[in-house]
N, C-alpha and C. Protein backbone atom coordinates (compact mmCIF):
# COMPACT_ATOMS: atom_id res chain seq x y z
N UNK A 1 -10.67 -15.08 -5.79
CA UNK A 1 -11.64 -16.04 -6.30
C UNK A 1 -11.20 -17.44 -5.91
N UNK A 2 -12.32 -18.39 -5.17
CA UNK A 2 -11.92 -19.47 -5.10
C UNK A 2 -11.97 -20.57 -5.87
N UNK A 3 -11.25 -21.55 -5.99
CA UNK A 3 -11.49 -22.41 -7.45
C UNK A 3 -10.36 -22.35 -8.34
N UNK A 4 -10.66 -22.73 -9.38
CA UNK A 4 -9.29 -22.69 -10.60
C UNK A 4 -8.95 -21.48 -10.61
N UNK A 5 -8.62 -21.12 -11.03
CA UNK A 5 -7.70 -19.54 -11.35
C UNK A 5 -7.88 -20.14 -13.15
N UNK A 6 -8.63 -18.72 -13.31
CA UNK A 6 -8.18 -18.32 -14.68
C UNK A 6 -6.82 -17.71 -15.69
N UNK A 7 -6.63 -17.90 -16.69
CA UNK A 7 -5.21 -17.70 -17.02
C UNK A 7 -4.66 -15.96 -17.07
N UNK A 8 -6.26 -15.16 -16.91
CA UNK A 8 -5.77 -13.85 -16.57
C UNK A 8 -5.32 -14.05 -14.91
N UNK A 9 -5.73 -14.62 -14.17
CA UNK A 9 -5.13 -14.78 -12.83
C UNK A 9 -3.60 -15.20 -12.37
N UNK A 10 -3.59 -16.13 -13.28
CA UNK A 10 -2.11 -17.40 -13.03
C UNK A 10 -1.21 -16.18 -13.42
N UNK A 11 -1.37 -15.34 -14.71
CA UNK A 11 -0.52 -14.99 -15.50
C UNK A 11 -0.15 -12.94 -14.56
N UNK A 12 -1.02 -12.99 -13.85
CA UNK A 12 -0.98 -11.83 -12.99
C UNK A 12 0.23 -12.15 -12.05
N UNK A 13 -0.64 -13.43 -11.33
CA UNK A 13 0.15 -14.14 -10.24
C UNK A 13 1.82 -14.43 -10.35
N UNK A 14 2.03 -14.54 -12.03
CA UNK A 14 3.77 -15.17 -12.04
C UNK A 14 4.51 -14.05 -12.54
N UNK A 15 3.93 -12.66 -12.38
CA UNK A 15 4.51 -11.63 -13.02
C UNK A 15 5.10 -10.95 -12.02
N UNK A 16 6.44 -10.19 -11.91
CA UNK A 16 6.32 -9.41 -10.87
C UNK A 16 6.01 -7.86 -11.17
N UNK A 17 5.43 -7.17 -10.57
CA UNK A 17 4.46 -6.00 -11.10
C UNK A 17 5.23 -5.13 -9.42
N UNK A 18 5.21 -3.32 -9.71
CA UNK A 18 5.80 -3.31 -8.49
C UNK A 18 3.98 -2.33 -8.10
N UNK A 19 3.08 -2.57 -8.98
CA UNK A 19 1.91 -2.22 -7.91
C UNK A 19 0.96 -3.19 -8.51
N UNK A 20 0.19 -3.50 -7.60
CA UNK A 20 -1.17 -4.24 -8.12
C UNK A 20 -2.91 -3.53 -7.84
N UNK A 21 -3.39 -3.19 -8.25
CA UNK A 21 -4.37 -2.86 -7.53
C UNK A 21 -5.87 -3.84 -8.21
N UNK A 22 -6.49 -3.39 -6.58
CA UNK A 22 -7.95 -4.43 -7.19
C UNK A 22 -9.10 -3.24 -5.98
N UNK A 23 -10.19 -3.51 -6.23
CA UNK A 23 -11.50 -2.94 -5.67
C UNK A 23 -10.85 -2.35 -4.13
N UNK A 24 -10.09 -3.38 -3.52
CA UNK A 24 -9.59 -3.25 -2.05
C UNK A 24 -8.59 -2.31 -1.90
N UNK A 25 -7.75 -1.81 -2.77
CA UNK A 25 -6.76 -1.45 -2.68
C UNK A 25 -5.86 -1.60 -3.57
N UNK A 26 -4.48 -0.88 -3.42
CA UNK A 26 -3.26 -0.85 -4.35
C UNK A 26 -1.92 -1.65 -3.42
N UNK A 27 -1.00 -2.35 -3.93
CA UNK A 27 -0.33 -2.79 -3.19
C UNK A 27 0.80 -2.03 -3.85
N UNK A 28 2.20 -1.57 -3.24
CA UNK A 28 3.21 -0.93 -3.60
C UNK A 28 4.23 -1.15 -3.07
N UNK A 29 5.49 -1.08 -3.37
CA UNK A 29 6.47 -1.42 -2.70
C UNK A 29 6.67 -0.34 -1.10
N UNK A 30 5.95 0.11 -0.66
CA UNK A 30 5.69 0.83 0.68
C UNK A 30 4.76 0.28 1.40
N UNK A 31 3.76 -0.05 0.66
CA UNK A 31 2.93 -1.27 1.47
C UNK A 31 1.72 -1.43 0.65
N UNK A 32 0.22 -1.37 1.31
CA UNK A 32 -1.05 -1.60 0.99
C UNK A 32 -1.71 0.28 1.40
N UNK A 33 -2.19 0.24 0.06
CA UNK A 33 -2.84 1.44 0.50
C UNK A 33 -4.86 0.99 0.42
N UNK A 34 -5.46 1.69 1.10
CA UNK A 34 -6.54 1.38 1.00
C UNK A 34 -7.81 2.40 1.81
N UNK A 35 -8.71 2.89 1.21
CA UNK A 35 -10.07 3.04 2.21
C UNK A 35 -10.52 2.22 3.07
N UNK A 36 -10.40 3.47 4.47
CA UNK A 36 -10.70 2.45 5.65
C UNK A 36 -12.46 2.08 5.64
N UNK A 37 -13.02 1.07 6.03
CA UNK A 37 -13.85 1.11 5.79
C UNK A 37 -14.72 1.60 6.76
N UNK A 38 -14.11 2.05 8.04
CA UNK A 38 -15.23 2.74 9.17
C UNK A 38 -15.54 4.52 8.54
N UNK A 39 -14.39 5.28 8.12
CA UNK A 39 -14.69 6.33 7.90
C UNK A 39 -13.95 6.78 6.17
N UNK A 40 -13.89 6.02 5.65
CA UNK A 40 -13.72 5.85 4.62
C UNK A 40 -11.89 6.95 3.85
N UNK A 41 -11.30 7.20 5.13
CA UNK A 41 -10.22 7.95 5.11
C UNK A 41 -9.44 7.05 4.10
N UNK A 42 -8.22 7.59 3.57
CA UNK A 42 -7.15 6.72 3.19
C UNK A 42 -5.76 6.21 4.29
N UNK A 43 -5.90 5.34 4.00
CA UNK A 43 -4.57 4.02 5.06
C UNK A 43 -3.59 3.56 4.24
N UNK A 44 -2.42 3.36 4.61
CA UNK A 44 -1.34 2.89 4.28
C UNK A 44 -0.71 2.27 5.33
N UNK A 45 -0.95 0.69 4.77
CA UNK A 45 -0.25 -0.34 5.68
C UNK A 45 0.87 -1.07 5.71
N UNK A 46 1.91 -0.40 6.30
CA UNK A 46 3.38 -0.96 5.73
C UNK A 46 3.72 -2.50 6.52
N UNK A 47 4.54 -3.12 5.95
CA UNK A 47 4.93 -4.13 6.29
C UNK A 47 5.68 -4.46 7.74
N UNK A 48 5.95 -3.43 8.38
CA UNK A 48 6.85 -3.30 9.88
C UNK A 48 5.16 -3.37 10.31
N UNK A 49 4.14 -2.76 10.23
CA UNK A 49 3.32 -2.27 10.85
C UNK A 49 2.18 -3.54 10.76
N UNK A 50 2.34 -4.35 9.78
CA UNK A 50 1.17 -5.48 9.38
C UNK A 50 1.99 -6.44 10.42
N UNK A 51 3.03 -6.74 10.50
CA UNK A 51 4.02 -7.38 11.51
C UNK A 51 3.95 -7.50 13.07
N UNK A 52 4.00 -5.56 13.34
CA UNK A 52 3.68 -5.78 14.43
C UNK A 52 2.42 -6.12 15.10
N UNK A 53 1.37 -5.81 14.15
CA UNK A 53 -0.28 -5.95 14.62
C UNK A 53 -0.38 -7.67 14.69
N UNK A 54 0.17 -8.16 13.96
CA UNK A 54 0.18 -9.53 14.06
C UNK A 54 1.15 -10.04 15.25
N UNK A 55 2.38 -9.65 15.48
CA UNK A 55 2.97 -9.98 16.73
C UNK A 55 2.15 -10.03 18.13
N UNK A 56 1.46 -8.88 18.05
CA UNK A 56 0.45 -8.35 19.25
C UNK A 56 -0.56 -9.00 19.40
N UNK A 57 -1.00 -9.67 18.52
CA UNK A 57 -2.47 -10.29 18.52
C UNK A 57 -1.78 -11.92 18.60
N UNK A 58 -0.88 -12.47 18.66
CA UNK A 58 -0.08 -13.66 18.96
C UNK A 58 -0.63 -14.33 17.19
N UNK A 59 -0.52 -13.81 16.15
CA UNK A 59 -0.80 -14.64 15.15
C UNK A 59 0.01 -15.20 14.90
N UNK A 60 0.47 -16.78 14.48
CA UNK A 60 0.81 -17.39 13.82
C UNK A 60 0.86 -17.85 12.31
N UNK A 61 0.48 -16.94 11.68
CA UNK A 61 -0.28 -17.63 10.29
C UNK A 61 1.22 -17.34 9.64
């Protein structure tokens, strides 16, 4: 959500939680799990792997 953050947000945000999940997905200490959205399979996107897709595509962010 863009804008203020509500205090259910802030108070999500300063917690450390070892999964989070929202509509998109679950986040876990293995990575992001999620429905792909072309064929609606399940994905798990680990952090070596979000890395390298970004290395490859020259992202900077």
């Amino acid at each position: 959500m863009l804008g203020k953050a509500t205090s259910q947000e802030t108070d999500e945000d300063d917690c450390w939680c070892s999964t989070r999940s929202s509509k998109l997905g679950t986040i876990t200490e293995e990575g992001v799990r999620f429905l792909s959205p072309h064929d609606s399979m399940p994905k798990l996107l680990m952090p070596e792997h979000s890395i390298s897709l970004q290395d490859s595509t020259g992202s900077d962010m």
